[in-house]
Protein backbone atom coordinates (compact mmCIF):
# COMPACT_ATOMS: atom_id res chain seq x y z
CA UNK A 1 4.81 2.95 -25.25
CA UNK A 2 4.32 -0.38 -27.10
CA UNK A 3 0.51 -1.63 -27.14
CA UNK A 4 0.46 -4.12 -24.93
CA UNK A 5 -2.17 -7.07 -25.72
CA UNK A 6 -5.40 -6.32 -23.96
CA UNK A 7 -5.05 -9.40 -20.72
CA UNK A 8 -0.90 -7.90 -20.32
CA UNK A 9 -2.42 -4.26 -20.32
CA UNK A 10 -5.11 -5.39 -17.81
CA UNK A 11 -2.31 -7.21 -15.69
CA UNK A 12 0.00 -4.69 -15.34
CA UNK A 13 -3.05 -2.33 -14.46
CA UNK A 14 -4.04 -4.34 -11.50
CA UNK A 15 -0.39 -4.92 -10.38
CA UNK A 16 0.01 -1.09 -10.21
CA UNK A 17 -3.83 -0.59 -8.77
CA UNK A 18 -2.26 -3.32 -6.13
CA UNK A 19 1.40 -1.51 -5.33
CA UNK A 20 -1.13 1.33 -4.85
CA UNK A 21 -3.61 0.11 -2.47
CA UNK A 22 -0.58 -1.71 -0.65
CA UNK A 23 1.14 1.55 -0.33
CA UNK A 24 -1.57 3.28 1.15
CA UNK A 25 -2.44 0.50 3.56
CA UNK A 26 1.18 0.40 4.85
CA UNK A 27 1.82 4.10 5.14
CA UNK A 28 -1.63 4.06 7.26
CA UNK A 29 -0.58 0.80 9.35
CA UNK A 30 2.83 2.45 10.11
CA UNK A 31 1.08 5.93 10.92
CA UNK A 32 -1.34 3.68 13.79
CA UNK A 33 1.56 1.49 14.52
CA UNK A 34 3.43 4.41 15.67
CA UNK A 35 0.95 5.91 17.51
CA UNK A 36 -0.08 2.63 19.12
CA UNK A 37 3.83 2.24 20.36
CA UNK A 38 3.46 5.96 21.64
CA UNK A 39 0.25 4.86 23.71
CA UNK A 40 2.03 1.88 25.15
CA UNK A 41 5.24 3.55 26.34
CA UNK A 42 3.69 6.74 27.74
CA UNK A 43 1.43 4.45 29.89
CA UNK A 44 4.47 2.93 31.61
């Protein structure tokens, strides 16, 4: 892997530290989403 100068290194870092933490929050959100749509129909 090429060294990357230290502000590109640090950029890509926080765009994968971001994808991360956006994965996680939408795999969560989609787990309570579903369960939130399984609350509302079985209440009908």
């Amino acid at each position: 892997m090429a060294a990357l100068p230290p502000d590109e290194a640090d950029f890509s870092k926080k765009i994968r530290r971001n994808a991360l933490e956006n994965l996680k929050v939408f795999r969560i959100r989609r787990r309570n989403g579903r369960l939130a749509m399984m609350r509302a129909t079985s209440h009908n």
